[in-house]
Structures are given as structure tokens and as C-alpha cells.
Protein backbone atom coordinates (compact mmCIF):
# COMPACT_ATOMS: atom_id res chain seq x y z
CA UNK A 1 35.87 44.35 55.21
CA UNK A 2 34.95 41.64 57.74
CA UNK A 3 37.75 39.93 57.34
CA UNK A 4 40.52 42.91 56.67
CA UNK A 5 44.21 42.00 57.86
CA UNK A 6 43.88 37.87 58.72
CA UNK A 7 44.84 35.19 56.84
CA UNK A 8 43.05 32.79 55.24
CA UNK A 9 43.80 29.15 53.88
CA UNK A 10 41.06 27.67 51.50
CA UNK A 11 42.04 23.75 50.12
CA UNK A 12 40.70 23.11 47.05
CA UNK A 13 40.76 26.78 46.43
CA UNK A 14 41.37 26.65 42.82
CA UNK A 15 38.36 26.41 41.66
CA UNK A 16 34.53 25.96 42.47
CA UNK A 17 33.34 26.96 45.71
CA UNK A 18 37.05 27.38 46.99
CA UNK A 19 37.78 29.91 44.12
CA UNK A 20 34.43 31.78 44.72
CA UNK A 21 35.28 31.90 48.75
CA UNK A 22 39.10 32.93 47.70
CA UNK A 23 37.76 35.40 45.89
CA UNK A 24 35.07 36.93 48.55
CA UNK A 25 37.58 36.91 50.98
CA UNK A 26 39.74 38.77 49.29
CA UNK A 27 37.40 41.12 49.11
CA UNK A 28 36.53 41.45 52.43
CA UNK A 29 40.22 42.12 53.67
CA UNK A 30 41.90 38.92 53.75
CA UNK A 31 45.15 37.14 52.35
CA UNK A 32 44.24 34.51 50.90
CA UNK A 33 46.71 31.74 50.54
CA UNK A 34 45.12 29.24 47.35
CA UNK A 35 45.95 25.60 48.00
CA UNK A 36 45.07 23.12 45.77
CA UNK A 37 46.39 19.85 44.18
CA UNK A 38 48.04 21.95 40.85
CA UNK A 39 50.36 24.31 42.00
CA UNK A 40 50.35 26.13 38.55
CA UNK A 41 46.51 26.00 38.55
CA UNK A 42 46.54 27.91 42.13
CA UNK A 43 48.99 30.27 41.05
CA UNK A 44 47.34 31.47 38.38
CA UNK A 45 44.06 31.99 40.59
CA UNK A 46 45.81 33.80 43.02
CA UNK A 47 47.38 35.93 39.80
CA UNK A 48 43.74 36.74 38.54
CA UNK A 49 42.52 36.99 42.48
CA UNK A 50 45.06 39.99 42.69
CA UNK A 51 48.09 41.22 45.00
CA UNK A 52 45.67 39.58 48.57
CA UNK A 53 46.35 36.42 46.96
CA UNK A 54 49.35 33.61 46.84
CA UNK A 55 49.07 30.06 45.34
CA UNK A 56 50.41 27.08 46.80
CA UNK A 57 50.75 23.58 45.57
CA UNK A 58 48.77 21.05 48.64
CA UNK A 59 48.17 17.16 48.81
CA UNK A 60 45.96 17.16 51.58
CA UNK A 61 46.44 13.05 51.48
CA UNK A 62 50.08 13.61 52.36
CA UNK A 63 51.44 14.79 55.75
CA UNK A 64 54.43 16.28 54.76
CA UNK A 65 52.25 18.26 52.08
CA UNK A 66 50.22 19.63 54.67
CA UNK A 67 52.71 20.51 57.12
CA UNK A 68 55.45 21.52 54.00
CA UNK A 69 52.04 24.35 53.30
CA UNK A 70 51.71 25.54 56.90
CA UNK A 71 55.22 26.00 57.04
CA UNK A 72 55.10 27.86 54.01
CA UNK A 73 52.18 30.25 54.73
CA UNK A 74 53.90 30.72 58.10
CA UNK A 75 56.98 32.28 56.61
CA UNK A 76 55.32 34.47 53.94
CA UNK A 77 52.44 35.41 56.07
CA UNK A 78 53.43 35.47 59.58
CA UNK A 79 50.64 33.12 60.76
CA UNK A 80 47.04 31.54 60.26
CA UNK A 81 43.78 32.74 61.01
CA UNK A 82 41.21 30.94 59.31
CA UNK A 83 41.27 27.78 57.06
CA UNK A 84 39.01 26.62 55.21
CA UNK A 85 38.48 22.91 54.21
CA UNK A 86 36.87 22.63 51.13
CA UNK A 87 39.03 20.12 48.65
CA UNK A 88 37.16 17.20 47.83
CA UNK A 89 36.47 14.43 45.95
CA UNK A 90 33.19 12.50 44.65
CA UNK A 91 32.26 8.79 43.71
CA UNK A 92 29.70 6.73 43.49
CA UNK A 93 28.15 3.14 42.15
CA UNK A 94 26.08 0.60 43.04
CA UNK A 95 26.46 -0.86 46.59
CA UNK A 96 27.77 -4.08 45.44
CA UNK A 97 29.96 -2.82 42.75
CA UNK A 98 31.81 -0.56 45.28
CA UNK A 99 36.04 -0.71 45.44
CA UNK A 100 38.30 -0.47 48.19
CA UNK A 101 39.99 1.66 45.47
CA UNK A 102 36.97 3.98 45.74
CA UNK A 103 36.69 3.68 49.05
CA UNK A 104 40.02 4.85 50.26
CA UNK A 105 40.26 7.54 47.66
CA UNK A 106 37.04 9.43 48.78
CA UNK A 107 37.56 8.82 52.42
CA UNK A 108 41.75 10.25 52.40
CA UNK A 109 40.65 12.99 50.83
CA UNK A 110 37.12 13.88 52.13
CA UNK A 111 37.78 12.65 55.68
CA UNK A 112 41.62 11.78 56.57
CA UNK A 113 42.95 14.84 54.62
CA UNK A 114 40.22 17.24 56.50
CA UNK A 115 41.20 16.39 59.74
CA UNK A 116 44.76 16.57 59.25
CA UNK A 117 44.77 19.42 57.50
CA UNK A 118 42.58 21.04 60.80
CA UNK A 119 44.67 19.35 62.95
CA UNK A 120 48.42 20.76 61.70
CA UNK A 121 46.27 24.63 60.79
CA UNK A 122 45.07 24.12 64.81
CA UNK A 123 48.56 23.63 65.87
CA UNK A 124 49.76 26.56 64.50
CA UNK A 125 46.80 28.64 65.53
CA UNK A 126 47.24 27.05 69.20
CA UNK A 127 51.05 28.07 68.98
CA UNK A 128 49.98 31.58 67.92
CA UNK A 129 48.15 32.10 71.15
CA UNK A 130 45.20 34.39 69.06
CA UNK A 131 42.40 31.85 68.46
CA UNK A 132 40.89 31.42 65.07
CA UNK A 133 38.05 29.79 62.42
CA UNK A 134 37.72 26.54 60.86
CA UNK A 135 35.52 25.72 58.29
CA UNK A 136 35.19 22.43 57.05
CA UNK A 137 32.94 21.60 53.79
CA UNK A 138 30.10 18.64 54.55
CA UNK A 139 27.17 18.18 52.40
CA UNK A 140 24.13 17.82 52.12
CA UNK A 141 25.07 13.98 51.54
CA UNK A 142 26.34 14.07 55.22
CA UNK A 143 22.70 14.50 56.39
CA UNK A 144 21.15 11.32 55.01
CA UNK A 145 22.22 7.94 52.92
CA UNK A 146 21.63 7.50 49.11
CA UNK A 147 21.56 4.12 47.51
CA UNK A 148 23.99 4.71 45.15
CA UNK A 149 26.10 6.76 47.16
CA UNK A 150 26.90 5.24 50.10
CA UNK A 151 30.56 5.92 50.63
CA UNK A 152 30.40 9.94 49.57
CA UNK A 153 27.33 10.37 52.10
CA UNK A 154 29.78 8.38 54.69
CA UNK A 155 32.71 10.71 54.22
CA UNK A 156 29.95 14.20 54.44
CA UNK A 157 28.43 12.55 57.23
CA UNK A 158 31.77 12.14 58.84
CA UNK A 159 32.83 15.75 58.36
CA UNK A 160 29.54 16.38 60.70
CA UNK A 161 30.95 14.70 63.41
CA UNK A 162 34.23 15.64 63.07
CA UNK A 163 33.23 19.29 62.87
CA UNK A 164 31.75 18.73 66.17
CA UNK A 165 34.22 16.82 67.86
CA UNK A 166 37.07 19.75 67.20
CA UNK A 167 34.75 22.31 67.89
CA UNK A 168 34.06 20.94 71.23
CA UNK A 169 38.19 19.87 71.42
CA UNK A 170 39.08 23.82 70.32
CA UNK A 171 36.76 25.65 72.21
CA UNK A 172 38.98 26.64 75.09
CA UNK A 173 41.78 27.82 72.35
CA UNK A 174 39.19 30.23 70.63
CA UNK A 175 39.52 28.36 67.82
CA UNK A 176 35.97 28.24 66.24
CA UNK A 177 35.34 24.77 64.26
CA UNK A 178 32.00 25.14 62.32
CA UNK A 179 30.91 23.74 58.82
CA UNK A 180 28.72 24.33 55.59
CA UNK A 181 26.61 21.63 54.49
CA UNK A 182 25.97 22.67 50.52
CA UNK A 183 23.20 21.28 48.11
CA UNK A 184 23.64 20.70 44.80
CA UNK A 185 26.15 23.22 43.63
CA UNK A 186 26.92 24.02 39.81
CA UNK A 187 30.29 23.81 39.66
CA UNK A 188 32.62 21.20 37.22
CA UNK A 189 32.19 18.47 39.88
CA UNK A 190 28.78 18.33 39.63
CA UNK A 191 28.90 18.07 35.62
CA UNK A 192 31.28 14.93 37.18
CA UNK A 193 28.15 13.95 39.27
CA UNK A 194 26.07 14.13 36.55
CA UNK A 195 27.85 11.95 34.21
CA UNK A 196 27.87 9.07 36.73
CA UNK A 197 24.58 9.13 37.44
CA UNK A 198 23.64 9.15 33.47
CA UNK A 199 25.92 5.67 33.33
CA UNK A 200 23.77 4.24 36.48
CA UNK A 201 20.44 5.40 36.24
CA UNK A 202 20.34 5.84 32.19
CA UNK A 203 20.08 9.22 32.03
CA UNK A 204 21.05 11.28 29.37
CA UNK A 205 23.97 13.71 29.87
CA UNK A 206 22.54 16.98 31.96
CA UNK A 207 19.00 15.44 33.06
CA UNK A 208 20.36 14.71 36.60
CA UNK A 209 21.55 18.03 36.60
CA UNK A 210 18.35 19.78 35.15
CA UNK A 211 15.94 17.51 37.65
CA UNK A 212 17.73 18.12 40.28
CA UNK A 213 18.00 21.88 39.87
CA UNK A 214 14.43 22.36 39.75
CA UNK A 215 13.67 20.24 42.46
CA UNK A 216 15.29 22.68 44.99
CA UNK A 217 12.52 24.46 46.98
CA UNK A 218 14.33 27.70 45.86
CA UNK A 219 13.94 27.39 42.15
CA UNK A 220 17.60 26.45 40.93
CA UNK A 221 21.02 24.84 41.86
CA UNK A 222 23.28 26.82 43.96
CA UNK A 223 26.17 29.05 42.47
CA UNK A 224 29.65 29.03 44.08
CA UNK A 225 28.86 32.40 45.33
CA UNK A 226 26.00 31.34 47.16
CA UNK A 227 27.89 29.77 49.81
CA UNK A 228 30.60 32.68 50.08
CA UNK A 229 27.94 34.22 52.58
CA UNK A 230 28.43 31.93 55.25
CA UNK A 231 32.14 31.16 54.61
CA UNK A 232 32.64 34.74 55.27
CA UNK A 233 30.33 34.67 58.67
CA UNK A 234 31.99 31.29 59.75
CA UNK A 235 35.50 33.29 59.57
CA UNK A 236 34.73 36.62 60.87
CA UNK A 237 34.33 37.78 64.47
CA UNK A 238 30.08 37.35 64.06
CA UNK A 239 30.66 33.90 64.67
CA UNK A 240 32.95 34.21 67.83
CA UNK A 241 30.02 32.44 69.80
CA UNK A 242 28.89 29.50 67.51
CA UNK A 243 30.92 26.39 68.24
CA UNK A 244 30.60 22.89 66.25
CA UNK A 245 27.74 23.38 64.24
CA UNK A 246 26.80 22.98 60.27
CA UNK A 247 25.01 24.96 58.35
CA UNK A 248 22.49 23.93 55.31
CA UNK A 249 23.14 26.38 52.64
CA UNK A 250 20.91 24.41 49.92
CA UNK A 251 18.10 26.67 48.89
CA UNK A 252 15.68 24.74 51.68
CA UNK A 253 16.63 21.10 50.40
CA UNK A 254 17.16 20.08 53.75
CA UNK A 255 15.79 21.77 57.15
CA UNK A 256 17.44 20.73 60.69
């Protein structure tokens, strides 16, 4: 019961890794307030979460969304304690096929969204006078560039630095910023990952997925569940000294 008695707010908690985090933090003591784009989808995961959890419709590309959720949480919870930044979105193409439409989709959600989401949570947690955790969701993609995913590597590298950058900015509050870096996760959005890259390498459905399973030096793909672990150390008092960092949590794909 690491986390027994705070309260926790995980975007993009619907489903995925934000379900399997809402889930393990429930567990471990928490409320867990479940904010995601459908409001009917995140009440129904709090429902099947159980009585630690409450669902609550969030736009994180909106301001008055985020600050319309804070509010919210504030007056059924009493306050904030950790938040989690996990919603996301994906994309990719060839470099010179590449939008501004795709472009300023993945970067207000990945990038614009995660900061001001962190910024009106820090706020609050500043107001509250108790400290608290932030954990923000990078990538793997965040640590180098891929050729046909230049703008999704741009957003996960950004979420690096801006994981830093607060950390360093929140220090003095007691407001730990940290982040997770995941590999390749199995989770709906990567069946989403997988069908892009069939239509621009030429792949058939699920050989992305298969090839790069096995090439993790672990053996497989991560699970949700594998990277509930470290969301739970990032938000409990274990972490009180570790400022502005990002963990890999990718089964040894990547080693910094």
C-alpha cells in the first residue's frame, strides 16, 4: 500500500498503460481519478476499477478542459497528489509526405497538452503547500530519430526535456517531475502502429508487431503491467530524492 490515502490523476487512463497504472494504483491505496477523452469510456473503468476509482471526461488540448478536471477532482477529492501524464497520440509517414495536420495533432496532444496539464496539476499541488509526483510518459522514440517517424520521436524527445526542465523548476515545491520512457508496448495503439507501418514498409498486418517483439533483448513486447512498477515508484515516497530523470522500461532496448 505504497500509495494508500493520496490521490492520483492518470490522462489517458482509460485504457492501455493508463488503465493498467489506474488499476495498480488502486491497489496500492490510491484514488484514482480516470481521465480520458470519453467520459463514458472512463466511467465505466473506474466502475470495473472499483469504489478507489472516479471517471472524468479530459481534453488535454483544451485549457478549460484541463482546468474544468482539476477543479473537479479538487471538489470530490480534496486535492492532488500525483498525476500522471500518459494520454497520447501516434503518427507517422514518410518525411516528405508529412502534414501540418499531423504535425499539430501529435505535438497538442503529446507535448502542449503534457505540459499544461503539469502545469495547472503543479498549481494546485503548489497551492496545497504538501509537495507531490509527476509522471510524464516519453518513449523510447524520445531517445533517438526514426526515418519514418520524425514528428512522434520529436514530441517523446520533447517530453525528455520537459520532464527535466519542471523537475529542476519544482524542486524547491517538493514536487517530484520524473518520466517513463516505454518500448514497444502491446496495447491497441500499437496494433495502430502496426497498421501504418504495413501501408509504408509493405508489411503484412502483425509482422511489425511480431519482428519487433522478438527483437527486444528480453524476449517479447512489454505488457501494460510492465510499466505499473515504476509508475508506482515514480509516485510513492521511494522516489522523494530523484528529480528530472526518465526511466527506460523496454526490456533492455535502449541502455542510458
Amino acid at each position: 500500500m505504497k500509495l494508500e490515502g493520496k490521490v492520483a490523476v492518470v490522462t489517458g487512463g482509460a485504457r492501455g498503460i493508463g488503465r493498467a497504472i489506474c488499476e495498480r494504483y488502486a491497489a496500492e491505496g490510491a484514488w484514482v481519478v480516470v481521465a480520458d477523452l470519453d467520459a463514458a469510456e472512463c466511467q465505466r473503468t473506474a466502475k470495473a476499477i472499483g469504489d478507489r476509482a472516479w471517471g472524468v471526461g479530459l481534453d488535454v488540448t483544451r485549457q478549460e478542459s484541463i482546468d474544468a478536471m482539476v477543479k473537479a477532482v479538487v471538489e470530490e477529492c480534496g486535492g492532488i497528489d500525483i498525476l500522471v501524464n500518459n494520454a497520447g497520440v501516434f503518427d507517422m509517414g514518410p518525411l516528405l509526405e508529412v502534414t501540418h495536420e499531423s504535425y499539430h495533432r501529435v505535438f497538442a496532444v503529446n507535448v502542449e497538452g503534457l505540459l499544461f496539464t503539469l502545469q495547472a496539476v503543479a498549481r494546485q499541488m503548489v497551492k496545497q503547500g504538501r509537495g507531490g509526483k509527476i509522471v510524464n510518459f516519453a518513449s523510447q522514440a524520445g531517445r533517438r530519430g526514426e526515418g519514418l517517424v520524425a514528428v512522434y520521436c520529436a514530441s517523446k524527445a520533447a517530453v525528455i526535456s520537459i520532464t527535466q526542465s519542471c523537475g529542476l523548476a519544482l524542486a524547491k515545491d517538493k514536487i517530484n517531475v520524473n518520466g517513463i520512457a516505454p518500448g514497444v508496448v502491446d496495447t491497441p495503439m500499437w496494433d495502430h502502429v502496426d497498421s501504418l507501418f504495413a501501408r509504408y514498409e509493405g508489411l503484412a498486418l502483425g509482422e511489425k508487431k511480431k519482428a519487433v517483439g522478438l527483437a527486444v533483448p528480453y524476449g517479447r513486447m512489454g505488457t501494460p503491467e510492465d510499466m505499473t512498477g515504476m509508475a508506482v515508484f515514480l509516485a510513492s515516497a521511494d522516489s522523494d530524492y530523484i528529480v528530472a530523470q526518465t526511466y527506460n522500461v523496454d526490456g533492455g532496448n535502449w541502455m542510458s
